[in-house]
Protein backbone atom coordinates (compact mmCIF):
# COMPACT_ATOMS: atom_id res chain seq x y z
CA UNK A 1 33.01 124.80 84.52
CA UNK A 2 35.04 127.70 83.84
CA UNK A 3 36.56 127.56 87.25
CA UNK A 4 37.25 124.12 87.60
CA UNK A 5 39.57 124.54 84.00
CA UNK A 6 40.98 127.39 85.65
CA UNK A 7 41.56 125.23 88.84
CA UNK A 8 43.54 122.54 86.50
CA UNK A 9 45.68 125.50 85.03
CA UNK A 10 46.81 126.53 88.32
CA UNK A 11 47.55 122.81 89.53
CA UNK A 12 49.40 122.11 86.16
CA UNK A 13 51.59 125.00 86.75
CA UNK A 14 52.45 124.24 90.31
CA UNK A 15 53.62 121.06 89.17
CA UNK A 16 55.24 122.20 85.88
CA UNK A 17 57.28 124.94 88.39
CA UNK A 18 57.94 122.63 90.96
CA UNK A 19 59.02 120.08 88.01
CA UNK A 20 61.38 122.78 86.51
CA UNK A 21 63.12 123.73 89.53
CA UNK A 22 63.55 120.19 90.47
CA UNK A 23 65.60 120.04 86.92
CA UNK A 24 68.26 122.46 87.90
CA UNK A 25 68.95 121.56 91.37
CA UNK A 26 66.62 123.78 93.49
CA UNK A 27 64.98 121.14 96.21
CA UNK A 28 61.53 122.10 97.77
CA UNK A 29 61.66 123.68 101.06
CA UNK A 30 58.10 123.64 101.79
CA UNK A 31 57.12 120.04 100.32
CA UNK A 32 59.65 118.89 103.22
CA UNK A 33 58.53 121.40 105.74
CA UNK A 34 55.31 119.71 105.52
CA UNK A 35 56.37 115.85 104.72
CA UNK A 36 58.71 116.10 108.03
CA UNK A 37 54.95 117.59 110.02
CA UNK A 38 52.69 114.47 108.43
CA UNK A 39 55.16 111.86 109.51
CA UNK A 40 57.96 112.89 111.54
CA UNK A 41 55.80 115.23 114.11
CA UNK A 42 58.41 114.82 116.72
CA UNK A 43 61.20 116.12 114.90
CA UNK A 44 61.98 119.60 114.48
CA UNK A 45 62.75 120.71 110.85
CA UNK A 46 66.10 121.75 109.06
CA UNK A 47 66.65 125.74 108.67
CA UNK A 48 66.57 126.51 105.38
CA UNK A 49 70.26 127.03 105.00
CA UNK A 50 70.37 123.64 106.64
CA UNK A 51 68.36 121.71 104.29
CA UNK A 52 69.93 123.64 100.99
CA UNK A 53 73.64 122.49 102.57
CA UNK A 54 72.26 118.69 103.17
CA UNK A 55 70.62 118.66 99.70
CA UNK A 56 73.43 120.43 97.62
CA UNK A 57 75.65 117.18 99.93
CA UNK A 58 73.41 114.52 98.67
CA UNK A 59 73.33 115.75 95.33
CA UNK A 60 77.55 116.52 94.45
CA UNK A 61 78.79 115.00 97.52
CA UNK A 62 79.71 111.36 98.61
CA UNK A 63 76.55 111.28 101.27
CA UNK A 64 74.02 109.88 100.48
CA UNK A 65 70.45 111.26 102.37
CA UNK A 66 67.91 108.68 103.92
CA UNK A 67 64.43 109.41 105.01
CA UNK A 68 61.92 107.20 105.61
């Protein structure tokens, strides 16, 4: 019991951090790491930099970003 509550904390505050840096602009890396290796197999990733540049784009500039 104890470690199934303890299991719940540690999902709640993956979700709560992922939720906060969401709020101020910082996009997930590794959430699209591994959505672009469940559907999009044949396509290699962004670099890092690459993905922050395209994200910080879609966000402030006049491009929007499709996927999907």
């Amino acid at each position: 019991m104890f470690s199934d509550l303890l299991e719940a904390g540690k999902t709640a505050g993956k979700y709560l951090g992922q939720s906060m840096r969401l709020m101020v602009g910082l996009p997930e890396y590794d959430t699209y790491v591994s959505h672009m290796e469940r559907t999009h197999p044949d396509q290699t990733p962004m670099t890092y930099e690459e993905f922050f540049r395209e994200r910080q784009e879609a966000r402030y500039g006049g491009k929007r970003a499709t996927c999907c």
